[in-house]
N, C-alpha and C. Protein backbone atom coordinates (compact mmCIF):
# COMPACT_ATOMS: atom_id res chain seq x y z
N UNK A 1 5.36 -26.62 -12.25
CA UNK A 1 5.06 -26.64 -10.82
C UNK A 1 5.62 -27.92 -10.22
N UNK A 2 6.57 -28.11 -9.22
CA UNK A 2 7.08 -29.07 -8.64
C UNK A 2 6.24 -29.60 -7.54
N UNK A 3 6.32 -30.54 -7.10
CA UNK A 3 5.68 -31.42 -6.15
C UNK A 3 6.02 -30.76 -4.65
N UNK A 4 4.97 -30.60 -3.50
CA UNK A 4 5.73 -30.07 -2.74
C UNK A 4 6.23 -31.18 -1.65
N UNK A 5 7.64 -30.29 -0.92
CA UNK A 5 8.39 -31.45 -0.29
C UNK A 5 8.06 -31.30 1.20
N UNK A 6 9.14 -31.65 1.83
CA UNK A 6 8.14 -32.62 3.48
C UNK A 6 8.12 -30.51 3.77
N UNK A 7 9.61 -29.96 3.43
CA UNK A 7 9.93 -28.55 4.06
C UNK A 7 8.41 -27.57 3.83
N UNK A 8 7.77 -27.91 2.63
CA UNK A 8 6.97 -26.77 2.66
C UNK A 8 5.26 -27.63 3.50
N UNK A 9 5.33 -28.97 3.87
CA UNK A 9 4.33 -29.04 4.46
C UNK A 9 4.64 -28.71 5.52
N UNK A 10 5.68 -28.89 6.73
CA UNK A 10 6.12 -28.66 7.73
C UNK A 10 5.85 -27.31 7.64
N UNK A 11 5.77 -26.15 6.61
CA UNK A 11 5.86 -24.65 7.39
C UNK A 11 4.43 -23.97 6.80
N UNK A 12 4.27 -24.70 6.22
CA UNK A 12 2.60 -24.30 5.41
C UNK A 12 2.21 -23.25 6.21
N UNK A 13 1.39 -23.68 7.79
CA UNK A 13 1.04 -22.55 8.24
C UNK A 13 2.06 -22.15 9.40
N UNK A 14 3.49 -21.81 9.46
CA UNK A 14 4.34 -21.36 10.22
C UNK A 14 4.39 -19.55 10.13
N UNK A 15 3.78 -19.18 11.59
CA UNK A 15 3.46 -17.49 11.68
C UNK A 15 3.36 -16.66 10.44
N UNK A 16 3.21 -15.52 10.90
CA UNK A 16 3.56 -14.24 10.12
C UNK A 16 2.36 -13.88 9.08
N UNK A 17 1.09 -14.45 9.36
CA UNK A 17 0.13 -14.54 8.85
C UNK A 17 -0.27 -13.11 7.89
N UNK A 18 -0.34 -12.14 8.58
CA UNK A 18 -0.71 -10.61 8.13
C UNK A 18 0.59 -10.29 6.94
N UNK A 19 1.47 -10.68 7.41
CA UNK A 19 2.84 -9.99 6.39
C UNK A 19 2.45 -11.27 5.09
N UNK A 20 1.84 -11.84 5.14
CA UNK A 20 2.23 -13.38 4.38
C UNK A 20 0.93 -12.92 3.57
N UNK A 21 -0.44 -12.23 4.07
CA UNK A 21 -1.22 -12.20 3.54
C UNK A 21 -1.00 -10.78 2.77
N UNK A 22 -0.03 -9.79 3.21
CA UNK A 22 -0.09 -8.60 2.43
C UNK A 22 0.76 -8.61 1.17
N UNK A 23 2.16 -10.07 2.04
CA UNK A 23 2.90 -10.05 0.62
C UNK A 23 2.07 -10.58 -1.00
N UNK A 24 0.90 -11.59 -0.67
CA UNK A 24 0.47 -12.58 -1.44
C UNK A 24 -0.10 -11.48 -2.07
N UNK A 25 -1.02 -10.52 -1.50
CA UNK A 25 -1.66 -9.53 -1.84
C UNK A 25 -0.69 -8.35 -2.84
N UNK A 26 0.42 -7.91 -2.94
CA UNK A 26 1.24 -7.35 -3.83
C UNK A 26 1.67 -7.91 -4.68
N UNK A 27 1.75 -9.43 -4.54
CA UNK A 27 2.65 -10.30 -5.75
C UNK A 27 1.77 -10.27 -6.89
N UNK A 28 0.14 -10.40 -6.34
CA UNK A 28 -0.95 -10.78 -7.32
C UNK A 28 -0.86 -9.44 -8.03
N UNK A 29 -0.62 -8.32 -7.57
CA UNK A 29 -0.82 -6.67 -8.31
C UNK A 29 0.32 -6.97 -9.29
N UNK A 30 1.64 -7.21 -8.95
CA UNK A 30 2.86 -6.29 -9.32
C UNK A 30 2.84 -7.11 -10.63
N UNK A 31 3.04 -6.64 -12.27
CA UNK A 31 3.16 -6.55 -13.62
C UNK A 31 4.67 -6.99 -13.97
N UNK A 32 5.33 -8.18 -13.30
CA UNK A 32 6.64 -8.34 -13.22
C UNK A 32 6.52 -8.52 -15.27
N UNK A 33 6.24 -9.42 -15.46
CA UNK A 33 5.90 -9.05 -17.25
C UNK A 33 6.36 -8.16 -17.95
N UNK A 34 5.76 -6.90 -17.30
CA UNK A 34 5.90 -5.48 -17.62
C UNK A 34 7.10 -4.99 -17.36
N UNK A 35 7.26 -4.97 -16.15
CA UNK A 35 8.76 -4.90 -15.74
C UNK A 35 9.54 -5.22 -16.27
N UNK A 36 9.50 -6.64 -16.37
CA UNK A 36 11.04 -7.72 -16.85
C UNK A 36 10.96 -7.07 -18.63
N UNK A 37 10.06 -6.38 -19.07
CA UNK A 37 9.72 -5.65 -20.64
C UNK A 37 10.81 -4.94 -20.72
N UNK A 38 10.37 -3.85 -19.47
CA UNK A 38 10.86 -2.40 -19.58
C UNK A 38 12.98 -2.39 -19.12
N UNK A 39 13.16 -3.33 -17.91
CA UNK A 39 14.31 -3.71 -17.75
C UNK A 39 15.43 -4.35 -19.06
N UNK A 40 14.75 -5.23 -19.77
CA UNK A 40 14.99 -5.74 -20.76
C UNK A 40 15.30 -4.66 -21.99
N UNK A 41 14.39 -3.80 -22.27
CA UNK A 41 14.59 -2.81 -23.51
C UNK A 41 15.40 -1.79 -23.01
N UNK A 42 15.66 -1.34 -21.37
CA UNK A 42 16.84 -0.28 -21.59
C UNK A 42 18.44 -0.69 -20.95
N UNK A 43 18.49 -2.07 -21.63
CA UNK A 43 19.14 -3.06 -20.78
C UNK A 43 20.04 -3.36 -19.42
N UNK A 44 18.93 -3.12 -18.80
CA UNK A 44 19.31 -3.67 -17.25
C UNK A 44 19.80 -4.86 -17.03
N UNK A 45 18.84 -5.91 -17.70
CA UNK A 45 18.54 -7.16 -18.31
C UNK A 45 18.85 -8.12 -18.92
N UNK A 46 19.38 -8.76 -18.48
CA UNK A 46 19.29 -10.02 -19.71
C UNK A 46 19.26 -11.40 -19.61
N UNK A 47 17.79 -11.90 -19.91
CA UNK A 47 17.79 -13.28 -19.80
C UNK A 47 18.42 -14.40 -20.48
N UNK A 48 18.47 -15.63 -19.43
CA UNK A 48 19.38 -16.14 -20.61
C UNK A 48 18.69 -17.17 -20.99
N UNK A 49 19.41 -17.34 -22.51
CA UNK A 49 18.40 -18.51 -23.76
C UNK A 49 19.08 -20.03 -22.87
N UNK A 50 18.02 -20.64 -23.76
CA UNK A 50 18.50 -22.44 -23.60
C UNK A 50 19.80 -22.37 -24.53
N UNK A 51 21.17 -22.51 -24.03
CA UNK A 51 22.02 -23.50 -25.00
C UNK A 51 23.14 -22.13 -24.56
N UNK A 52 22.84 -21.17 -23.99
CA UNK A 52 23.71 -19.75 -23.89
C UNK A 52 24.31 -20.55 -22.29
N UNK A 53 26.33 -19.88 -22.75
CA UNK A 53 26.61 -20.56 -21.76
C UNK A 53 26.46 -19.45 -20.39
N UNK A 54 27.22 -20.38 -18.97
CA UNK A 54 27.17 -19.47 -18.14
C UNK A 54 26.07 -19.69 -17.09
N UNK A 55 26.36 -18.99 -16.30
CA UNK A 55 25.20 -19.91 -15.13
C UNK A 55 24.28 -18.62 -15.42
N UNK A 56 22.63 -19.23 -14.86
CA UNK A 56 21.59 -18.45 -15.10
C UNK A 56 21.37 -17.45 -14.31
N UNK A 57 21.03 -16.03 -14.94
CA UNK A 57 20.94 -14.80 -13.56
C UNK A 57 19.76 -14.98 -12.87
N UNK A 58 20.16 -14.07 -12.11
CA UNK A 58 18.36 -14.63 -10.54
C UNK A 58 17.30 -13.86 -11.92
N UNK A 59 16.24 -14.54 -11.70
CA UNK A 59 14.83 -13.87 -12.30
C UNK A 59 14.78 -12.25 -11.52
N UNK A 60 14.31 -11.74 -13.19
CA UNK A 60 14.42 -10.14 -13.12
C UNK A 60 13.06 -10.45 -11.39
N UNK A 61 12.09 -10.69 -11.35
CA UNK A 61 10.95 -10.95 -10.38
C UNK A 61 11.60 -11.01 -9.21
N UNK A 62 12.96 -11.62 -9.00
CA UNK A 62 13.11 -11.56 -7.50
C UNK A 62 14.12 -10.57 -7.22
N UNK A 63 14.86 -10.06 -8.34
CA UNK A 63 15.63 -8.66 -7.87
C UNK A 63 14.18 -7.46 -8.08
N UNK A 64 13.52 -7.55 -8.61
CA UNK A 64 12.27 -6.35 -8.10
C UNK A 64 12.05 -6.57 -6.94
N UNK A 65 11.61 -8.01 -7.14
CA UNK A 65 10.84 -8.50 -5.39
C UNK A 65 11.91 -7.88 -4.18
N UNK A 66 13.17 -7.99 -4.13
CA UNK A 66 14.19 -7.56 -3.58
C UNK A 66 14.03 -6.24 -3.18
N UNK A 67 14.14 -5.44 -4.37
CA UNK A 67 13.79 -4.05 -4.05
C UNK A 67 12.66 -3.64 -3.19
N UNK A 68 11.44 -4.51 -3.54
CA UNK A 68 10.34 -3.80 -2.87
C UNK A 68 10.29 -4.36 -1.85
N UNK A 69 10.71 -5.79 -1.23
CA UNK A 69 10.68 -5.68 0.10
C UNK A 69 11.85 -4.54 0.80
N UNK A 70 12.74 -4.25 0.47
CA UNK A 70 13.64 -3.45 1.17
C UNK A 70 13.26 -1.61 1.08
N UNK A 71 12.41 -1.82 0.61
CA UNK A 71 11.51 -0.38 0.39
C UNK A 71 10.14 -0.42 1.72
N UNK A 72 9.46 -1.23 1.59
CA UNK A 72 8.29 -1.68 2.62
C UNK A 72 8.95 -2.27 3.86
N UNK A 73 9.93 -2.77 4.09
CA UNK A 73 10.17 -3.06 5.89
C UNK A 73 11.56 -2.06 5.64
N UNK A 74 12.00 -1.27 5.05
CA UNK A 74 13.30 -0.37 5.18
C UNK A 74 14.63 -1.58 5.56
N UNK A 75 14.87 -2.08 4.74
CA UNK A 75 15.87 -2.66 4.79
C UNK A 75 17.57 -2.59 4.22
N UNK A 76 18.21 -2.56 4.73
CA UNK A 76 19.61 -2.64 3.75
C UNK A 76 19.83 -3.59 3.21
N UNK A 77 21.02 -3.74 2.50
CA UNK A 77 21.09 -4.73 1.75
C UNK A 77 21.55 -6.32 2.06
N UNK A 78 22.51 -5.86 2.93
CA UNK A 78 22.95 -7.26 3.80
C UNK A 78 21.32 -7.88 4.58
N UNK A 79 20.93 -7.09 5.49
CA UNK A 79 19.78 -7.70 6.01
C UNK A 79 18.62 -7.90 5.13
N UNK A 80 18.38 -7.66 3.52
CA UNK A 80 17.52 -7.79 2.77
C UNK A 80 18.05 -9.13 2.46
N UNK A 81 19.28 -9.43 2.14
CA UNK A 81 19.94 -10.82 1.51
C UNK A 81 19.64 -11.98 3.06
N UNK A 82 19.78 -11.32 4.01
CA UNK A 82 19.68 -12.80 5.16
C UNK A 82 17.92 -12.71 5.72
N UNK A 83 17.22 -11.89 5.52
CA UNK A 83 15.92 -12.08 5.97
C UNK A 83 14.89 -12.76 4.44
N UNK A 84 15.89 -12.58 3.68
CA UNK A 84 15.25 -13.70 1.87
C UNK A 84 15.45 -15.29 2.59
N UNK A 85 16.70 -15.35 3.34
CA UNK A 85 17.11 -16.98 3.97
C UNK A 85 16.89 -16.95 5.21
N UNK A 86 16.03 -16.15 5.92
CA UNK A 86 15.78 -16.61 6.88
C UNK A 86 13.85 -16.48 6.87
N UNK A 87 13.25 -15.71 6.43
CA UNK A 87 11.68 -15.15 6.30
C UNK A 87 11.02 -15.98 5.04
N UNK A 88 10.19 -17.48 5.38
CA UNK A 88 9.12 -18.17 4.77
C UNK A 88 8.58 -17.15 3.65
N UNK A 89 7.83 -15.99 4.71
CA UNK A 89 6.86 -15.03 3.74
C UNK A 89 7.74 -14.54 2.59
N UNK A 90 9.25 -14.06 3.28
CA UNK A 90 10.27 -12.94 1.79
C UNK A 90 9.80 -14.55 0.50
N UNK A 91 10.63 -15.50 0.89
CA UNK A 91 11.00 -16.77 -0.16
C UNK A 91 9.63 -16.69 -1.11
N UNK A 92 8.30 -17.28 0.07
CA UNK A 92 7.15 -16.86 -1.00
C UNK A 92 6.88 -16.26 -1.57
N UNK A 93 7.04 -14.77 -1.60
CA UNK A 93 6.42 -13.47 -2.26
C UNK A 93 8.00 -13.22 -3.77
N UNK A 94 8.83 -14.21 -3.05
CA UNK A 94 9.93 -14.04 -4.42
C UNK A 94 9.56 -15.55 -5.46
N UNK A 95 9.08 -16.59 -4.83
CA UNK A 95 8.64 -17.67 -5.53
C UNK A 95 10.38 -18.27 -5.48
N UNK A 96 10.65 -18.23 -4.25
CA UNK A 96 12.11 -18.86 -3.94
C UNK A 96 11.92 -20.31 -3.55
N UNK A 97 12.31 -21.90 -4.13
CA UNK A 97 11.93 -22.60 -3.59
C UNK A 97 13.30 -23.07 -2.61
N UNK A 98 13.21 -24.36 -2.00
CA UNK A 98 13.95 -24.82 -0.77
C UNK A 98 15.59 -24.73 -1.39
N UNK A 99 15.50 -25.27 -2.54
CA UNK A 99 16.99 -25.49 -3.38
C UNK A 99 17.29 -24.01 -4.41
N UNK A 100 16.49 -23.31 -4.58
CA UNK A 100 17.27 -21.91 -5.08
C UNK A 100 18.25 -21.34 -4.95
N UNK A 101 19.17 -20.63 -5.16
CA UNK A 101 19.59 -19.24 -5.17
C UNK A 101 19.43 -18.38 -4.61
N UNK A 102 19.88 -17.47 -3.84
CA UNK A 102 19.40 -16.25 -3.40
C UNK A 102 20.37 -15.19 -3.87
N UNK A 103 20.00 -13.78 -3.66
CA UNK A 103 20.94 -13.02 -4.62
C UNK A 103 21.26 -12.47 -3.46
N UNK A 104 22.79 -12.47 -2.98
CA UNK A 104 23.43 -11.88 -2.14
C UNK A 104 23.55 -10.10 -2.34
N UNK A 105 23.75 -9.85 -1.09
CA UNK A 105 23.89 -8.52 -0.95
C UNK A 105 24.66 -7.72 -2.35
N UNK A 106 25.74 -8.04 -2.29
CA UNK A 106 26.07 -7.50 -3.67
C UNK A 106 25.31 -7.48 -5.22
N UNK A 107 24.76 -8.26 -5.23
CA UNK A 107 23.89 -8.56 -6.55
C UNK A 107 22.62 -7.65 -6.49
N UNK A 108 22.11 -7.65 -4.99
CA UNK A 108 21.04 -6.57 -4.89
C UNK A 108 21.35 -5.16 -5.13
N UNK A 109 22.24 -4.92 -4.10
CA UNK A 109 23.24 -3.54 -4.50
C UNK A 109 23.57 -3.10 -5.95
N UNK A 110 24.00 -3.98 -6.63
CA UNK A 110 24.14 -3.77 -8.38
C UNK A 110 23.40 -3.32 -9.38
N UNK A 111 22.01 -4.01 -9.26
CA UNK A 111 20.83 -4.24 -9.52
C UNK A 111 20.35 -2.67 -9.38
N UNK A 112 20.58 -2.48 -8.05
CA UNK A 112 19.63 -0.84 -7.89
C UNK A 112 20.66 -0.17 -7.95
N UNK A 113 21.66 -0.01 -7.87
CA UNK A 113 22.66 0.99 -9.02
C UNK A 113 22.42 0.71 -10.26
N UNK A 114 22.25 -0.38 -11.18
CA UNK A 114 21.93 0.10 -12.52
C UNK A 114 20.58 0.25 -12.89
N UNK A 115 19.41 0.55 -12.10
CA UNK A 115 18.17 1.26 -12.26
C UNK A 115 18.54 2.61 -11.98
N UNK A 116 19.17 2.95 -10.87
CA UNK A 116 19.43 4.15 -10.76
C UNK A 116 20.13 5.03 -11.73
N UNK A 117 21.14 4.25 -12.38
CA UNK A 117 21.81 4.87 -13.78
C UNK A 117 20.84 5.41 -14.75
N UNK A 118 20.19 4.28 -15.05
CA UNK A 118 18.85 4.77 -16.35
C UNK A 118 18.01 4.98 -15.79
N UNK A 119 18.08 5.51 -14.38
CA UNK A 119 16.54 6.49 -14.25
C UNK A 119 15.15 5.46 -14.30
N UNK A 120 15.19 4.37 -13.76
CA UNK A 120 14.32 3.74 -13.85
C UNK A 120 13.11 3.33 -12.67
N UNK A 121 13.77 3.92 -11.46
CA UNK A 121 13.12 4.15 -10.59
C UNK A 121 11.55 4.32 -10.77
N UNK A 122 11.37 5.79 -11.37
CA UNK A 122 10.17 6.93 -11.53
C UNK A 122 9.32 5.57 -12.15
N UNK A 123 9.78 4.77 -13.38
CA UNK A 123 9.02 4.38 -14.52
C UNK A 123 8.23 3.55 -13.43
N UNK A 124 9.73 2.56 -12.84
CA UNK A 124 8.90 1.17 -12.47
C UNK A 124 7.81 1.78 -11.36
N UNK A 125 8.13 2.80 -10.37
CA UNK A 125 6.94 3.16 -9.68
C UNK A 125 5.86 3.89 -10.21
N UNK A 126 5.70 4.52 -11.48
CA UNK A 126 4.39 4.45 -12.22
C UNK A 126 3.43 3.40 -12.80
N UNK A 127 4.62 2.56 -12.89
CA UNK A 127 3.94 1.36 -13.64
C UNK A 127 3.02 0.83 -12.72
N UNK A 128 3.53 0.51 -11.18
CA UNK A 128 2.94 0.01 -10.22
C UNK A 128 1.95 0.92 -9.39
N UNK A 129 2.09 2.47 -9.85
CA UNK A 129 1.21 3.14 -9.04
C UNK A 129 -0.22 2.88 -10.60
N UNK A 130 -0.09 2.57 -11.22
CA UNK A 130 -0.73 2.73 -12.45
C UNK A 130 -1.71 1.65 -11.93
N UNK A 131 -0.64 0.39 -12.04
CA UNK A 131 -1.86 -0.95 -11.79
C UNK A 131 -2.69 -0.97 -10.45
N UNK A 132 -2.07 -0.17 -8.93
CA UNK A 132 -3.04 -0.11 -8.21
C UNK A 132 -4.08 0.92 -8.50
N UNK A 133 -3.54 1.52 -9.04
CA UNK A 133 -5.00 2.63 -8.72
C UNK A 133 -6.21 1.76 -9.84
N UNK A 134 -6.03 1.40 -10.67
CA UNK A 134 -6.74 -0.02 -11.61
C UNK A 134 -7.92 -0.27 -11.14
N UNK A 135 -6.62 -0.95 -9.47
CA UNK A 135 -7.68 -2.02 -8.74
C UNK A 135 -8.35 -0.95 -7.27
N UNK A 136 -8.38 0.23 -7.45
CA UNK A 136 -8.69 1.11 -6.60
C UNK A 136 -7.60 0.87 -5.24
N UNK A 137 -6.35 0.81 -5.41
CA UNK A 137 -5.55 0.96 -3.97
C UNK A 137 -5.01 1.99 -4.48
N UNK A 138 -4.29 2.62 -2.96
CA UNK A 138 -3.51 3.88 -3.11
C UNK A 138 -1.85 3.25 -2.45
N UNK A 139 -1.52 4.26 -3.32
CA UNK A 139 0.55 3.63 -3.38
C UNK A 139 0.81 5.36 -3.49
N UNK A 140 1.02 5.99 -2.31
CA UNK A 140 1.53 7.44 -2.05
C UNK A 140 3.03 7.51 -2.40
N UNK A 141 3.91 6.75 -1.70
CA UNK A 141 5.48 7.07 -2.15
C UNK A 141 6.46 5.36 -2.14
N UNK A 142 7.42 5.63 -2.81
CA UNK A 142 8.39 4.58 -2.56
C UNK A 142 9.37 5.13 -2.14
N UNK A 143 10.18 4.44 -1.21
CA UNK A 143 11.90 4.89 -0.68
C UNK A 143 12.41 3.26 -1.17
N UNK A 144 13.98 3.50 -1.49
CA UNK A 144 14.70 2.43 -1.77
C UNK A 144 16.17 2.87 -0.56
N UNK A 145 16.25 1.94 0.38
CA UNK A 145 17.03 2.03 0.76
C UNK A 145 18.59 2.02 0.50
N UNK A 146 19.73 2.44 0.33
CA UNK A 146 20.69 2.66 -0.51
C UNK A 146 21.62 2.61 0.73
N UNK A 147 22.10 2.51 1.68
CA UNK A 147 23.07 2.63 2.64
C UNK A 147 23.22 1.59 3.17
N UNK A 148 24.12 1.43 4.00
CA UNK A 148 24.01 -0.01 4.97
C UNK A 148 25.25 0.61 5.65
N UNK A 149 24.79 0.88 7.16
CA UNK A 149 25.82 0.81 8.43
C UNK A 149 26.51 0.13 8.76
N UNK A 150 27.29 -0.32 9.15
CA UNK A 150 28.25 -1.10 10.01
C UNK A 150 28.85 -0.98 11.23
N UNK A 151 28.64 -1.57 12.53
CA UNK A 151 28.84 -0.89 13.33
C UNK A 151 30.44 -0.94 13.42
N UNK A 152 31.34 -0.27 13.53
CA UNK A 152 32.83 -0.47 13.84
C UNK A 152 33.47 0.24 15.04
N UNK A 153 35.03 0.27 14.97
CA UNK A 153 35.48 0.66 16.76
C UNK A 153 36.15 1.78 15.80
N UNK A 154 36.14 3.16 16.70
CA UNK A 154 37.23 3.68 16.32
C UNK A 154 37.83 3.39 14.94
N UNK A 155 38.34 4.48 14.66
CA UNK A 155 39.59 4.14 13.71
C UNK A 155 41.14 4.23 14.14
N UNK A 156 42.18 3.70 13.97
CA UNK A 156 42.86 4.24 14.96
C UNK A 156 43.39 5.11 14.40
N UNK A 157 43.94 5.85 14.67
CA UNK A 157 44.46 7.24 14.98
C UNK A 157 45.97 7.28 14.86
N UNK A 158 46.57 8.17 13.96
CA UNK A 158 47.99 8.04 13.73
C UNK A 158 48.44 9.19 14.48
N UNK A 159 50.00 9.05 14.91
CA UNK A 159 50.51 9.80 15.52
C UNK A 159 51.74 10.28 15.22
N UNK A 160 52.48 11.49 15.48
CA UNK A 160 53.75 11.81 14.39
C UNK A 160 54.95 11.79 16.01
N UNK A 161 55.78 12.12 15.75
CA UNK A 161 57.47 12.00 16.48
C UNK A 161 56.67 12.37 18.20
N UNK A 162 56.34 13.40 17.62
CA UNK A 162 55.83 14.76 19.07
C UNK A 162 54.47 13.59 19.84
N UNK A 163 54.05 13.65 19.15
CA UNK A 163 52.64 12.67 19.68
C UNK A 163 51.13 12.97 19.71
N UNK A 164 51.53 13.96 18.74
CA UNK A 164 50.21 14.64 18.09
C UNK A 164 49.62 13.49 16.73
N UNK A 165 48.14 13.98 16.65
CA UNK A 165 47.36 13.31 16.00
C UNK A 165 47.79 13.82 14.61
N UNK A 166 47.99 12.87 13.54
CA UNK A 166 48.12 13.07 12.54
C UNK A 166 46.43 13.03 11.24
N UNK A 167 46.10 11.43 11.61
CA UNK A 167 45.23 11.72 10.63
C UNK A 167 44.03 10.24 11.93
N UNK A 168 43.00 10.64 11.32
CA UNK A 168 42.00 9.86 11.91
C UNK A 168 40.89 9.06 11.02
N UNK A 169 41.70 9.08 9.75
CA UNK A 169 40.82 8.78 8.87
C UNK A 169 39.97 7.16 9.02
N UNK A 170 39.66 6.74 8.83
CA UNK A 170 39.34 5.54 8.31
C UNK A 170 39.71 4.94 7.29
N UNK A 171 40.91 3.26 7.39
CA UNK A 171 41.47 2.95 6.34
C UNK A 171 40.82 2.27 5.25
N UNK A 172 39.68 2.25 4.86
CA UNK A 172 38.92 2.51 3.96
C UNK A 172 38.14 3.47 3.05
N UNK A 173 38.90 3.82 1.55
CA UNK A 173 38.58 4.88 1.76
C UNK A 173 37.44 5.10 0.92
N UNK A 174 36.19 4.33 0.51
CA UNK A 174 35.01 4.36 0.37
C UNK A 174 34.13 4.59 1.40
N UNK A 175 34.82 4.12 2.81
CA UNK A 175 34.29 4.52 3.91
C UNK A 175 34.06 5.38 4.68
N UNK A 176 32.90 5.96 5.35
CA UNK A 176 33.39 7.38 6.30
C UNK A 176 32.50 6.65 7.88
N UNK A 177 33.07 7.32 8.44
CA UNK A 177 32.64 6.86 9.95
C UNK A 177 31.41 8.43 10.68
N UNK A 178 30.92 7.90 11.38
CA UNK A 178 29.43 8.82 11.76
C UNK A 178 29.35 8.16 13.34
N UNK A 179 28.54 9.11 13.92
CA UNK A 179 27.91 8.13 15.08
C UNK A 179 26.29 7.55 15.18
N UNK A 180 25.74 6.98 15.99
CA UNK A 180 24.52 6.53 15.86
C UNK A 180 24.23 6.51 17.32
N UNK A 181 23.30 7.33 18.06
CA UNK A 181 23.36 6.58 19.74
C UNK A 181 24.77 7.02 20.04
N UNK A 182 25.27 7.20 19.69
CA UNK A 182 26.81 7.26 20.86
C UNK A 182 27.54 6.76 20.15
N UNK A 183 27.21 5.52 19.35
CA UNK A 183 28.35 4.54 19.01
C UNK A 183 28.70 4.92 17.64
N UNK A 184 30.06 4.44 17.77
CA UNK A 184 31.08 4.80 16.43
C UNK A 184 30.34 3.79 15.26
N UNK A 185 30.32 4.55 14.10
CA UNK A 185 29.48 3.70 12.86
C UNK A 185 30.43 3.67 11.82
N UNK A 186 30.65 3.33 10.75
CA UNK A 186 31.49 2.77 9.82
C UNK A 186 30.26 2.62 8.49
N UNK A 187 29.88 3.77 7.73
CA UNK A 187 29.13 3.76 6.26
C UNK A 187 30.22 3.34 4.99
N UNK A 188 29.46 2.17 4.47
CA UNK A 188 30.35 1.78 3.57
C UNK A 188 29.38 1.77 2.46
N UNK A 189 29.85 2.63 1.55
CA UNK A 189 29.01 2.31 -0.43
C UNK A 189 29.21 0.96 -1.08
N UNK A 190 28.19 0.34 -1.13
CA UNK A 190 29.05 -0.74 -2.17
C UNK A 190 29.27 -0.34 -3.13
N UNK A 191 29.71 -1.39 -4.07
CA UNK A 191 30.49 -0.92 -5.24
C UNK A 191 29.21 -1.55 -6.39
């Protein structure tokens, strides 16, 4: 346990009281233990030893933590990675201190593609529907958000000799374009 610095007396009690008290309230439930077990044996996982080179991966605890906030406020992944650096309550409920790490959008994205590979979804939300019902709470469903919009212009539009439209694709081709409201959208998969 480190000493705390001027940053966390300055925000001690800075808003968001109810979200701060519900996150504190899930951190105390959730069996990261258990988790970081089950991640570990169908290897999602892997922690690293003292003396193993290579820089250290984020704690299995804050790519869960990751997930489940972006499940409970519906988040994507880019805005799950800037509301971890911008939201007191996210940092607390991940046990993020002032000088950490945060796991950028891509790393989150990765993370829940390789749960999704081994089917690990179902487990980890039994595990956690298991320990609330324990403590008598009810946990009806989880969603994991998996998309992330972008808003973009148009694509432009190719044209042949005559001046007809050739192709309208979008030059990305992981990408497909949709509308939202009116406006032209740009869905991109990460990788």
């Amino acid at each position: 346990m480190r000493a705390p610095s001027f940053f966390d007396y300055a925000m001690q009690n800075q808003g968001g009281k109810r979200t701060r008290k519900f996150l504190a309230e899930m951190k105390a439930y959730i069996p990261y233990d258990r988790l970081e077990a089950l991640l570990i044996k169908e290897g999602v996982y892997r922690p690293k030893h003292p003396g193993q080179p290579g820089r250290p991966p984020y704690r299995s605890s804050v790519l869960l933590g990751a997930l489940f906030l972006q499940a409970w406020y519906d988040l994507s992944d880019p805005m799950t990675e800037e509301l971890i650096y911008d939201r007191l309550s996210f940092r607390e409920f991940l046990d993020i201190q002032e000088d950490d790490d945060i796991p950028d959008e891509t790393t989150i994205c990765n993370f829940r593609n390789a749960l999704m590979e081994k089917g690990l979804f179902e487990k980890i939300f039994e595990i956690i529907q298991e320990v609330m019902q324990a403590h008598d709470l009810i946990l009806k469903e989880g969603s994991i958000v998996d998309a992330t919009l972008i808003h973009s212009s148009e694509p432009k539009r190719k044209r042949d000799e005559q001046g007809g439209i050739v192709s309208n694709k979008a030059h990305d081709p992981d990408a497909t374009n949709t509308a939202k409201r009116g406006k032209s959208i740009t869905a991109i998969k990460c990788m």
